[in-house]
Protein backbone atom coordinates (compact mmCIF):
# COMPACT_ATOMS: atom_id res chain seq x y z
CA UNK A 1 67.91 90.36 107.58
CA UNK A 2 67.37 90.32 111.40
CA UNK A 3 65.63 93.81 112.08
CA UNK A 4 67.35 96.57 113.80
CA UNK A 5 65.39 97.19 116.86
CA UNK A 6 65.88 101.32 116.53
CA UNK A 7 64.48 104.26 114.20
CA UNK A 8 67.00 106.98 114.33
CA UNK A 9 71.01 106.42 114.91
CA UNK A 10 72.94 109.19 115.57
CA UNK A 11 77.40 107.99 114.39
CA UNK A 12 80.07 109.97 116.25
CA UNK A 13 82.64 109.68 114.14
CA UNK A 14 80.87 108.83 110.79
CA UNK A 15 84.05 109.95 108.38
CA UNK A 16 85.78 106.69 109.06
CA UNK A 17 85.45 104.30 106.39
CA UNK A 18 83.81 101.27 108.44
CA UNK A 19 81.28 104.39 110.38
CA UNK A 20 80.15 105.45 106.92
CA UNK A 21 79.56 102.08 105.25
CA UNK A 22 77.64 101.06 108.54
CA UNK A 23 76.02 104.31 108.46
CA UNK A 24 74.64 103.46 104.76
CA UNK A 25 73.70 99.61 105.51
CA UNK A 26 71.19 101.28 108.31
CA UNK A 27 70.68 104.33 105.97
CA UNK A 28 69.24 101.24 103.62
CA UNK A 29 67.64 99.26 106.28
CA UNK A 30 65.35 101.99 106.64
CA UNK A 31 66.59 103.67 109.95
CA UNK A 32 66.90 107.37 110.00
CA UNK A 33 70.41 108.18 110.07
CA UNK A 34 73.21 111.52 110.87
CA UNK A 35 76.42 111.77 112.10
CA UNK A 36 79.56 114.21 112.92
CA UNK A 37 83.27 114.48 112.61
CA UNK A 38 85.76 117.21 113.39
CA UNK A 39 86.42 116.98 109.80
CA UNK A 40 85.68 114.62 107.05
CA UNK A 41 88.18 114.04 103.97
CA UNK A 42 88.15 112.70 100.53
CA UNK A 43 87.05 110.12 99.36
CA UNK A 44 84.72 109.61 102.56
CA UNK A 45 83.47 112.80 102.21
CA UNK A 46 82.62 112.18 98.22
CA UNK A 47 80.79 109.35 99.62
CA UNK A 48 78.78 110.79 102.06
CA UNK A 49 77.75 113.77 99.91
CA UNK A 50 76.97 111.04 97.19
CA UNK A 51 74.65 109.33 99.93
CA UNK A 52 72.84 112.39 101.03
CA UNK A 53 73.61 111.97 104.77
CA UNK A 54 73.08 114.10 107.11
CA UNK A 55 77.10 115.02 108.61
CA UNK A 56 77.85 117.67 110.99
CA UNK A 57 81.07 119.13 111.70
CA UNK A 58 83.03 119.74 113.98
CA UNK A 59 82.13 118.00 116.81
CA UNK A 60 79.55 119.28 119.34
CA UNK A 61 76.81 118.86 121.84
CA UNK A 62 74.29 120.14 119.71
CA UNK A 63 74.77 117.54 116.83
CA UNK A 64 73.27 114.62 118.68
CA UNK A 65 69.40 115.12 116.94
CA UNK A 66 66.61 114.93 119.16
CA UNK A 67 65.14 111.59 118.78
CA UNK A 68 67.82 109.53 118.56
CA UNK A 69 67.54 106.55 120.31
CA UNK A 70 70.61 104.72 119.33
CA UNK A 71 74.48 106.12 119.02
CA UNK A 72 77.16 104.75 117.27
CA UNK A 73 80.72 106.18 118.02
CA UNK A 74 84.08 105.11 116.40
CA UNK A 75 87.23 103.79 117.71
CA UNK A 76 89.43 106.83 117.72
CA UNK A 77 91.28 108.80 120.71
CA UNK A 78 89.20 111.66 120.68
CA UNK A 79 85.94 109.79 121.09
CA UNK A 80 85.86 109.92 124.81
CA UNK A 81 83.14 111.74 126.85
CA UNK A 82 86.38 113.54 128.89
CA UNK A 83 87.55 115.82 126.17
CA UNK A 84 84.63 115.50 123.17
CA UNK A 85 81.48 117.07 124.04
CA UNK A 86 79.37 115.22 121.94
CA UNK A 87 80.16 112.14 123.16
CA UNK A 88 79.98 113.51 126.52
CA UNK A 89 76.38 114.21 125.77
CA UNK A 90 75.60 111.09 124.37
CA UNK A 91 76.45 109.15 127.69
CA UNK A 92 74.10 112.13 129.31
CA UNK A 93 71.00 111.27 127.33
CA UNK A 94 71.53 107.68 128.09
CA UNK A 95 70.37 105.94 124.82
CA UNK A 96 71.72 102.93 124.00
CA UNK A 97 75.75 103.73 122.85
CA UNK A 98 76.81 101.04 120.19
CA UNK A 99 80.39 100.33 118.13
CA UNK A 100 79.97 99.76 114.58
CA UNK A 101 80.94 96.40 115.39
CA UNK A 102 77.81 95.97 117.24
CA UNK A 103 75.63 97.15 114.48
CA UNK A 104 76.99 94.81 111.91
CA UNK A 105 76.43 92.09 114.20
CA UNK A 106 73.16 92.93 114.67
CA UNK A 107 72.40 93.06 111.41
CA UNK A 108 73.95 89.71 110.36
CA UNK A 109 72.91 87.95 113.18
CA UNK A 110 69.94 86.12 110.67
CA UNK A 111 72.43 85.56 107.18
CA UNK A 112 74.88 83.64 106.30
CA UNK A 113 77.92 85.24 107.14
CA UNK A 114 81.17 85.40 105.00
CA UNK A 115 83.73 87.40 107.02
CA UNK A 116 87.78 88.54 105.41
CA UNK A 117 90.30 89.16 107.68
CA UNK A 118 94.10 89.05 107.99
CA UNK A 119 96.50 91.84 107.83
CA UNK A 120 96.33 92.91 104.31
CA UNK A 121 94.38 92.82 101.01
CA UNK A 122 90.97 91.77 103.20
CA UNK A 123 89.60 94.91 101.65
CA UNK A 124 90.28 94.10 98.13
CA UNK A 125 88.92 90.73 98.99
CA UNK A 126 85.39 91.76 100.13
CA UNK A 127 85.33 93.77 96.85
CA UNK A 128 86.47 91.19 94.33
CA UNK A 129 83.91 88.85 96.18
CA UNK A 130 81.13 91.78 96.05
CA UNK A 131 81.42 92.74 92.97
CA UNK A 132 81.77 88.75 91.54
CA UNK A 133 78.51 88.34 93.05
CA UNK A 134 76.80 90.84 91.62
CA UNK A 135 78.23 90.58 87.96
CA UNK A 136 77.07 86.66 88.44
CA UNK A 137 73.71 87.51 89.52
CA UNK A 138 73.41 87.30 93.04
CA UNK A 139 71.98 90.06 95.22
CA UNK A 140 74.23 90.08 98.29
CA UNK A 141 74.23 92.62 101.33
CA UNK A 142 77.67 93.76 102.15
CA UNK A 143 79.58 95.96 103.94
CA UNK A 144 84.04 97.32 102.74
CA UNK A 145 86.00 99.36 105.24
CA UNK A 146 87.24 101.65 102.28
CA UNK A 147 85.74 103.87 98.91
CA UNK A 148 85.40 100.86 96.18
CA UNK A 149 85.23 101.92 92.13
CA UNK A 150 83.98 98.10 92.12
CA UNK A 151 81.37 98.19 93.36
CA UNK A 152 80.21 101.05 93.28
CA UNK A 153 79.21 102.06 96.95
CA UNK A 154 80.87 100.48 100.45
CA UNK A 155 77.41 99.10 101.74
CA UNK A 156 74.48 97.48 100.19
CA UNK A 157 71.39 95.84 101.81
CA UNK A 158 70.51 92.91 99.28
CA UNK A 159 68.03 90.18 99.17
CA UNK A 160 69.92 86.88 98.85
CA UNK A 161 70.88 85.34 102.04
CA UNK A 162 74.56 86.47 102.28
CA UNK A 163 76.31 89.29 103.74
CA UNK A 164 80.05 89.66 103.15
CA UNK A 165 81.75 92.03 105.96
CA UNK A 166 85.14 93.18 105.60
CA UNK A 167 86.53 91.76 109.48
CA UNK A 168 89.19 94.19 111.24
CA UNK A 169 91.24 92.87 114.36
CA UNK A 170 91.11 96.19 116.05
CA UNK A 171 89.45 97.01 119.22
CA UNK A 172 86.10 97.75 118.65
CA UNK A 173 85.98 100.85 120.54
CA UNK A 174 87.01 102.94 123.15
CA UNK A 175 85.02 100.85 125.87
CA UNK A 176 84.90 97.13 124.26
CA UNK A 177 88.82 95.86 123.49
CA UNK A 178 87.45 92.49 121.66
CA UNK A 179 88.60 92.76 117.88
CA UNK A 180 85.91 94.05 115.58
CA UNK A 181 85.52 90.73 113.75
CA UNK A 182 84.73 89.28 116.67
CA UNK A 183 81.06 90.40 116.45
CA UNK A 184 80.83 88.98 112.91
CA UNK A 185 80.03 84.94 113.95
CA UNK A 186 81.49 84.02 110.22
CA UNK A 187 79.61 80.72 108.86
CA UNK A 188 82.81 81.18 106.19
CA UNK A 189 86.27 83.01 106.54
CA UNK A 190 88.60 84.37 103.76
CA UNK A 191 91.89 84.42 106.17
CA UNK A 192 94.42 86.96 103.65
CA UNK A 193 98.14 87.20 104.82
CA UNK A 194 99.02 87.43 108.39
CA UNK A 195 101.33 89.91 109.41
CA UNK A 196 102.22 91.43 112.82
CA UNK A 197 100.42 95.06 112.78
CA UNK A 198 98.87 97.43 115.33
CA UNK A 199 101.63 97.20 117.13
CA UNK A 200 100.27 100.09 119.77
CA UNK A 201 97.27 97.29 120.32
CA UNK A 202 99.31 94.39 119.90
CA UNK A 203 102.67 94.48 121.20
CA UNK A 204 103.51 90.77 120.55
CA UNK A 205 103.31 88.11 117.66
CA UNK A 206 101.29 85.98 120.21
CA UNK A 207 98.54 89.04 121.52
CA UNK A 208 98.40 89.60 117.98
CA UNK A 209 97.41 86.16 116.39
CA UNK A 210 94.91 85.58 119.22
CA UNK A 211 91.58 87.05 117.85
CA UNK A 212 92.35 85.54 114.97
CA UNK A 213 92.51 82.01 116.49
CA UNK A 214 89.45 82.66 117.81
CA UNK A 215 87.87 84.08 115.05
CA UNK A 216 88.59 80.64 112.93
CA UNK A 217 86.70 79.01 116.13
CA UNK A 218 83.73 80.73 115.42
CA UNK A 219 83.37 79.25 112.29
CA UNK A 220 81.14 76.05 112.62
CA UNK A 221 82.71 72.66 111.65
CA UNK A 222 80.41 72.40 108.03
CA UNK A 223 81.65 75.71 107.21
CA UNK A 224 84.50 76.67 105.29
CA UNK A 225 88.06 78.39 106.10
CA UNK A 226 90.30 79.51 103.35
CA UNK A 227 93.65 80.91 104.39
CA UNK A 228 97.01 82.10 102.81
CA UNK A 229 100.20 80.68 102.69
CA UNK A 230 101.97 84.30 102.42
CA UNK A 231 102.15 86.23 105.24
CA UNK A 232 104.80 86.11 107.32
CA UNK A 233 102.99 84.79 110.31
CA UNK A 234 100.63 82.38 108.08
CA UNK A 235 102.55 79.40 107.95
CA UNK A 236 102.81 79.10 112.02
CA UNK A 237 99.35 80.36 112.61
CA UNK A 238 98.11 77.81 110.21
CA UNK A 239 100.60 75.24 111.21
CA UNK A 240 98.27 76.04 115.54
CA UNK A 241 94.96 75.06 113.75
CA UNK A 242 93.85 71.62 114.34
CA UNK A 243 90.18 72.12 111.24
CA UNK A 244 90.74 71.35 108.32
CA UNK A 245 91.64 74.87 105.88
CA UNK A 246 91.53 75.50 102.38
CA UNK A 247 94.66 77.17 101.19
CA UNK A 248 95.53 79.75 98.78
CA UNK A 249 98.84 81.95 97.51
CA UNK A 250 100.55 82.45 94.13
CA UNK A 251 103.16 79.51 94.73
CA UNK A 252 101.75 77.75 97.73
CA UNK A 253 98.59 76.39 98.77
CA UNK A 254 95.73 74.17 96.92
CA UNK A 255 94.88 77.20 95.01
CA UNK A 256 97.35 79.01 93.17
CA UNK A 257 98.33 80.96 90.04
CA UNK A 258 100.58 80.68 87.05
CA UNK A 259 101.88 81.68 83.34
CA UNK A 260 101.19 85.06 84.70
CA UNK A 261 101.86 87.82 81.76
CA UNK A 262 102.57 91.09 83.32
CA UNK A 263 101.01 94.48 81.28
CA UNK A 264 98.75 97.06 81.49
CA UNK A 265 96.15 94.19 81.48
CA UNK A 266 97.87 90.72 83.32
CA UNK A 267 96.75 87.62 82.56
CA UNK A 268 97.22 84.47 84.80
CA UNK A 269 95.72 81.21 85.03
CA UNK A 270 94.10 79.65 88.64
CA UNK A 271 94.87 76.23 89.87
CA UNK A 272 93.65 74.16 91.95
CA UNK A 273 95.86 71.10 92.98
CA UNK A 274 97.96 71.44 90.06
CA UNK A 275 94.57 71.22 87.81
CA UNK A 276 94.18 74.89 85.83
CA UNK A 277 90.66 75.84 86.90
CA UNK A 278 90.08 79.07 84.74
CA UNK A 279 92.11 81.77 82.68
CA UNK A 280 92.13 85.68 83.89
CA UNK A 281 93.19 88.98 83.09
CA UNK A 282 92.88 92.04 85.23
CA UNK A 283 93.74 95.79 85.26
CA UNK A 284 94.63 95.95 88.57
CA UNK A 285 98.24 96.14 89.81
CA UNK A 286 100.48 94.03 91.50
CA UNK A 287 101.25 90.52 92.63
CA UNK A 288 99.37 91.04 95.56
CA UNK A 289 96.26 91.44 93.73
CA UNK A 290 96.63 88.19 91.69
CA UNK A 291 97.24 86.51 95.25
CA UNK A 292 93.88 88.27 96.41
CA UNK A 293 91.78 86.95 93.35
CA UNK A 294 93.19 83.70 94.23
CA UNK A 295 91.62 83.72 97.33
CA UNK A 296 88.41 85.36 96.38
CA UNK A 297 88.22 82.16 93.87
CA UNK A 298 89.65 79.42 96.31
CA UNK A 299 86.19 80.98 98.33
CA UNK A 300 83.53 81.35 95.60
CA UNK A 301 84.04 78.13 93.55
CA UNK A 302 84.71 76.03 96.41
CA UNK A 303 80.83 77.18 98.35
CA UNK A 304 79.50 77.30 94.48
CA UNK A 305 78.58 80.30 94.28
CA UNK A 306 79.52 81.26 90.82
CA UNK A 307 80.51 79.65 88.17
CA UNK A 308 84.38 80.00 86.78
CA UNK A 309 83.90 81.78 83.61
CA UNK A 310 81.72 84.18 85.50
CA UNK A 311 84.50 84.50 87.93
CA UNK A 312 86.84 84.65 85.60
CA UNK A 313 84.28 87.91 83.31
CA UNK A 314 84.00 89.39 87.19
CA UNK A 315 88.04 89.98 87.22
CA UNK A 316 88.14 91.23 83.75
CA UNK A 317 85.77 93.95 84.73
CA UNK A 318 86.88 94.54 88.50
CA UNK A 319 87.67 98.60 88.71
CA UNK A 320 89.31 98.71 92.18
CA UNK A 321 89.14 100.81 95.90
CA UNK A 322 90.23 104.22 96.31
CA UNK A 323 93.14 104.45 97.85
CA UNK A 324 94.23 100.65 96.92
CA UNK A 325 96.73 101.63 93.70
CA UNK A 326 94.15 103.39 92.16
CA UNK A 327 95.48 106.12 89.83
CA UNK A 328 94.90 109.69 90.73
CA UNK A 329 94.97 111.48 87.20
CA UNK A 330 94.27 110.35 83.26
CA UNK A 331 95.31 114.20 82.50
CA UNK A 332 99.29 113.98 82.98
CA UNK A 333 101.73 111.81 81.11
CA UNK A 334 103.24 110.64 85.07
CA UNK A 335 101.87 107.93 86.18
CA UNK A 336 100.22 108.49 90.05
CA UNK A 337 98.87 105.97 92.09
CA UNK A 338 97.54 105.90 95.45
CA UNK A 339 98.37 102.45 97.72
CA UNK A 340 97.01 102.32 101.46
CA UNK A 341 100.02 102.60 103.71
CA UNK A 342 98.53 101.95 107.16
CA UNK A 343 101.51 98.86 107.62
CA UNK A 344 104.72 97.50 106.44
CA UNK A 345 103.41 95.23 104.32
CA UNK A 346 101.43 96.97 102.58
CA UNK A 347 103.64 100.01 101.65
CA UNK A 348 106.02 97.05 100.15
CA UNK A 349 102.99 95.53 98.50
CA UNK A 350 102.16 98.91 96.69
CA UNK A 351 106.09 99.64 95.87
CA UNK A 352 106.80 96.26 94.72
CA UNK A 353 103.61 96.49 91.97
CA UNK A 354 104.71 99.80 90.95
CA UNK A 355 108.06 98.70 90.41
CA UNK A 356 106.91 95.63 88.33
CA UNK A 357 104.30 97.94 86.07
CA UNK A 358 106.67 101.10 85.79
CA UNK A 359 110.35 99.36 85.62
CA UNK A 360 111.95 101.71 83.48
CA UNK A 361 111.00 104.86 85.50
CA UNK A 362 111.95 106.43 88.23
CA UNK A 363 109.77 105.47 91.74
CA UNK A 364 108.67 108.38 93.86
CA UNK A 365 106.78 108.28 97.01
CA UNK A 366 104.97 110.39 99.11
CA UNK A 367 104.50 109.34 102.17
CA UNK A 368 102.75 109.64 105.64
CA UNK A 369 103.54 107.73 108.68
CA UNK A 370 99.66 108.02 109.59
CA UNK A 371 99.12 104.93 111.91
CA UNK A 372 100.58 104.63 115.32
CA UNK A 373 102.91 101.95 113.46
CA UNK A 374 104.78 104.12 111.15
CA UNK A 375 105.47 106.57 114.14
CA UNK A 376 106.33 104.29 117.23
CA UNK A 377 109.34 104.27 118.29
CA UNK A 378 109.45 99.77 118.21
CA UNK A 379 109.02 99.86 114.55
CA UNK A 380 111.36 102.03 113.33
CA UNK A 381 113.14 99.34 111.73
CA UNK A 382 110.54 99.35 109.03
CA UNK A 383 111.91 102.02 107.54
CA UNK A 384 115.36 100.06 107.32
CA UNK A 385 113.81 98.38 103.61
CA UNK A 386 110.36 99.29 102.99
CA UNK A 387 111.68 101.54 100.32
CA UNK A 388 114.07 99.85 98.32
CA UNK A 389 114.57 100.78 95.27
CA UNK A 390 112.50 103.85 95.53
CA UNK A 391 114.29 106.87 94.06
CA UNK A 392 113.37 109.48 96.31
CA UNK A 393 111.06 109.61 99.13
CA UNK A 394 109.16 112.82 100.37
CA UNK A 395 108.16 112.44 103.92
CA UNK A 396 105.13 114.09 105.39
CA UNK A 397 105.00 115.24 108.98
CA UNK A 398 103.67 112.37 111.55
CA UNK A 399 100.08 112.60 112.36
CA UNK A 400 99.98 113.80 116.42
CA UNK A 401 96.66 112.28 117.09
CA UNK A 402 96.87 110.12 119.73
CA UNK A 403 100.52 111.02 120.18
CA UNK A 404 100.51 110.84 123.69
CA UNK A 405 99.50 107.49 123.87
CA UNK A 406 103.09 105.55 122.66
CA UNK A 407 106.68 106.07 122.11
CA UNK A 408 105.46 108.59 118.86
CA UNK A 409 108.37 109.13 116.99
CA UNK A 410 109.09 112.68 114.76
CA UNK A 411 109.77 113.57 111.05
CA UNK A 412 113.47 113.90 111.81
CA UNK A 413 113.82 110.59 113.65
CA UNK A 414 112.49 108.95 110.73
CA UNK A 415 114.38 110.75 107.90
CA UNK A 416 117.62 110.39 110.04
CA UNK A 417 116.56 106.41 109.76
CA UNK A 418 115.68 106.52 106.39
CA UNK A 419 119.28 108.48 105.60
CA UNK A 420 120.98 105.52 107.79
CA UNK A 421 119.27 102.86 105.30
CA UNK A 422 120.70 104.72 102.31
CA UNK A 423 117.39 105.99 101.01
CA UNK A 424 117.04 109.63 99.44
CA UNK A 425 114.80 111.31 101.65
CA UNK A 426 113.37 114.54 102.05
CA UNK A 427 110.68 115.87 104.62
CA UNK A 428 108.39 117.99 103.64
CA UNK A 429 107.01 121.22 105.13
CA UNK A 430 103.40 121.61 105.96
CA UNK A 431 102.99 125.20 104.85
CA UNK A 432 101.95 124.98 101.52
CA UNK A 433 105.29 124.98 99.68
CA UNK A 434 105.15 121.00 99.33
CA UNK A 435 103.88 120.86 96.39
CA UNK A 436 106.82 122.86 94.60
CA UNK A 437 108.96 120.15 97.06
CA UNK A 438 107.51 117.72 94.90
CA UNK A 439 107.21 119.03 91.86
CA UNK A 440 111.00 119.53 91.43
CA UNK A 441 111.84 116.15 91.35
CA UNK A 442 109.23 115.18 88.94
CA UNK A 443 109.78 114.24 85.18
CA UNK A 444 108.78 112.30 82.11
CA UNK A 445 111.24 109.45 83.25
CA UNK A 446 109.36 109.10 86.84
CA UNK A 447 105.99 107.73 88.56
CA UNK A 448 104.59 108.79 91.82
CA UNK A 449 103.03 106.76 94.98
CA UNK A 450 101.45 108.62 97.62
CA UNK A 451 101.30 106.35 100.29
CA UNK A 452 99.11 106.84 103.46
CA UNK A 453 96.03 105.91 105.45
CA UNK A 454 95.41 109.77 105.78
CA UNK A 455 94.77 112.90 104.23
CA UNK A 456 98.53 113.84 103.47
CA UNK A 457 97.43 117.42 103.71
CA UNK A 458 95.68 117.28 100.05
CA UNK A 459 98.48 116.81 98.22
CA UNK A 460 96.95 113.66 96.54
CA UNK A 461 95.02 115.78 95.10
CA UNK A 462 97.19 119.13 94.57
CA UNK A 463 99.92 117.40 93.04
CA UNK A 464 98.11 115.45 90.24
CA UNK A 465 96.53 118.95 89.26
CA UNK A 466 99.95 120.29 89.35
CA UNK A 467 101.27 117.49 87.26
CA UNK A 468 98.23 117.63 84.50
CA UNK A 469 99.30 121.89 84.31
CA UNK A 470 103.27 120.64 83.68
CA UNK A 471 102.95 117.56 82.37
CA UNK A 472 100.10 117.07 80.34
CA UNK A 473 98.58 113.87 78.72
């Protein structure tokens, strides 16, 4: 790996899930490494204790260690030298100021590249791939935007000649509006579903497809592309390319799956142009996961890289992220799962796999509108079906960062929508009493998914322990 040409990095903003991973790949590269945050929540923060990094909080002037001759600072609204003092001080010292876009660049510039991106399940992709490689023998550096059980930490510096980087299309900071994955130069790309997202970023279908036409162009012509047929906005961004693309889905594409047995362990079969490749089962939830192991296979066995039946014993083994349906408590008899709801699809990806594992129970969710989707005032038709079929909904009050910045939309406005579209909502109060809110809908006949991209005031953890206290295993 290309060496990174500084000793001590200072990250501003080092709870985010991309600052931390990045954080550890330098951690392991051998540069000395701290970093800050107003405030730093689970599961980052089990991470970074894990790690043994050095993380301040709150923010301040006096965080910034003397010697630091690089800083890294996140993409978030309060990162600006005009009302944070620490990054104020950091464009006073005048050291070099980097995204953690630039880093991973930088750090990949000498390997081979393998870059996921899309709208959702890019995450679980890098994972499934990760942790494939490793169960098959093959020591590869990579870098997940989230807390994976499989493998077991978000970063590793290996020795083989790959690096797999999870590839976001969001600015890459404050000062540099090119997409994140932008940075990457991909010899391969996993494209997952395409959906329109970010809305605050990207206000149309066509400013939102655009990095990732020319993130495919990045890709040199003897490398491969693999894309999805699912996403809403798949089939016309793959219908613009003019390479040739290796497709994937569950029904459509050259790589698909069938005879799929649902159960606490699925099993389903892959195929590649009608021809069954291999035979797999997996813990994991959902048909959105089978579509991701699709993908991660379409990838693997097309470059070589493993072998089927170790693809197939890599799956079988594969724990899951944090926050990606993972469940929350073995100690109660209700069933609670965490899914990532940072976007429309992917709150209907996590309801619809609950719904198939838990038919016969009642659905509740707890939910944050966390990203400037959920609470802008253009997308409130989301909320018109994203929970069908959910049997009560708990709503959590909006997140205000960054508030200022769009047409944010309150807690009332979106229960008032989600009353219009029939669904049995309830907000909830933010002075401790929610978990009683909760509680008093909960039974033997239910399951529970808290769904957010934030800390939903620790009730993902308070109401588990509540549960395991009422409703034992």
């Amino acid at each position: 790996m290309a060496s990174f040409p500084y000793r001590r990095a200072h990250f501003i903003g080092i709870g985010g899930v991309g600052m931390s991973a990045t954080a550890m790949l330098l951690r392991d590269a051998g540069v000395q490494v701290s970093g800050s945050d107003e405030a730093v929540y689970p599961p980052i923060s089990d991470v970074l204790r894990a790690e043994n990094l050095d993380v301040r909080t709150p923010y301040a002037a006096t965080n910034i260690p003397d010697g630091a001759d690089v800083i890294v600072i996140g993409k978030n609204a309060k990162l600006v030298p005009e009302t944070n003092a620490e990054v104020a001080e950091a464009y006073r010292r005048g050291a070099p100021i980097l995204s953690f876009a630039d880093v991973l660049g930088m750090l990949a510039a000498q390997r081979t590249a393998t870059v996921a991106a899309g709208s959702f399940g890019k995450t679980t992709s890098v994972s499934l791939l990760a942790h494939t490689l490793s169960e098959c023998g093959v020591d590869a550096s990579y870098m997940i935007g989230a807390a994976p059980i499989s493998p077991p930490r978000s970063a590793r510096l290996g020795t083989s000649d790959l690096i797999l980087l999870e590839g976001d299309e969001y600015p890459s900071s404050n000062t540099d509006n090119r997409s994140k994955f932008l940075h990457y130069r991909p010899a391969h790309l996993l494209l997952t579903p395409l959906a329109h997202d970010h809305v605050n970023v990207f206000p149309t279908v066509e400013e939102y497809l655009a990095p990732f036409s020319q993130l495919v162009d990045l890709v040199p012509a003897r490398g491969v592309v693999v894309a999805c047929t699912s996403g809403e906005l798949s089939g016309r961004f793959l219908a613009s390319l003019t390479r040739s693309v290796v497709t994937f889905g569950v029904e459509q594409g050259d790589w698909r799956a069938r005879d799929i047995v649902w159960g606490e362990r699925t099993c389903f079969t892959i195929t590649r142009n009608g021809r069954d490749v291999v035979r797999c089962e997996t813990g994991q939830l959902g048909l959105h996961n089978i579509e991701n192991m699709v993908g991660v296979a379409a990838l693997a066995l097309t470059l070589g890289l493993v072998s089927a039946e170790g693809f197939a014993a890599a799956m079988a083994s594969f724990r899951g992220i944090r926050r990606r349906l993972d469940r929350k408590s073995d100690k109660t008899r209700i069933p609670m799962f965490e899914g990532f709801g940072s976007s429309y699809d992917k709150a209907v990806s996590a309801i619809a796999a609950m719904k198939l594992h838990f038919p016969h129970r009642r659905l509740v969710v707890v939910f944050e509108p966390h990203t400037f989707s959920w609470r802008n005032r253009a997308t409130l038709h989301w909320y018109d079906d994203a929970f069908d079929g959910v049997e009560r909904v708990f709503v959590w009050p909006p997140a205000e960062q960054g508030a200022g910045t769009h047409e944010q939309v309150g807690q009332a406005e979106i229960l008032a929508r989600l009353a219009a579209a029939g669904v049995n909502a309830l907000g909830l109060r933010a002075d401790g009493a929610a978990v009683e809110q909760i509680g008093a809908a909960l039974g033997d006949d239910c399951a529970v998914l808290f769904l957010t991209s934030g800390p939903l005031g620790g009730l993902i953890e308070s109401v588990p322990a509540w549960a395991e206290a009422r409703f034992p295993a």
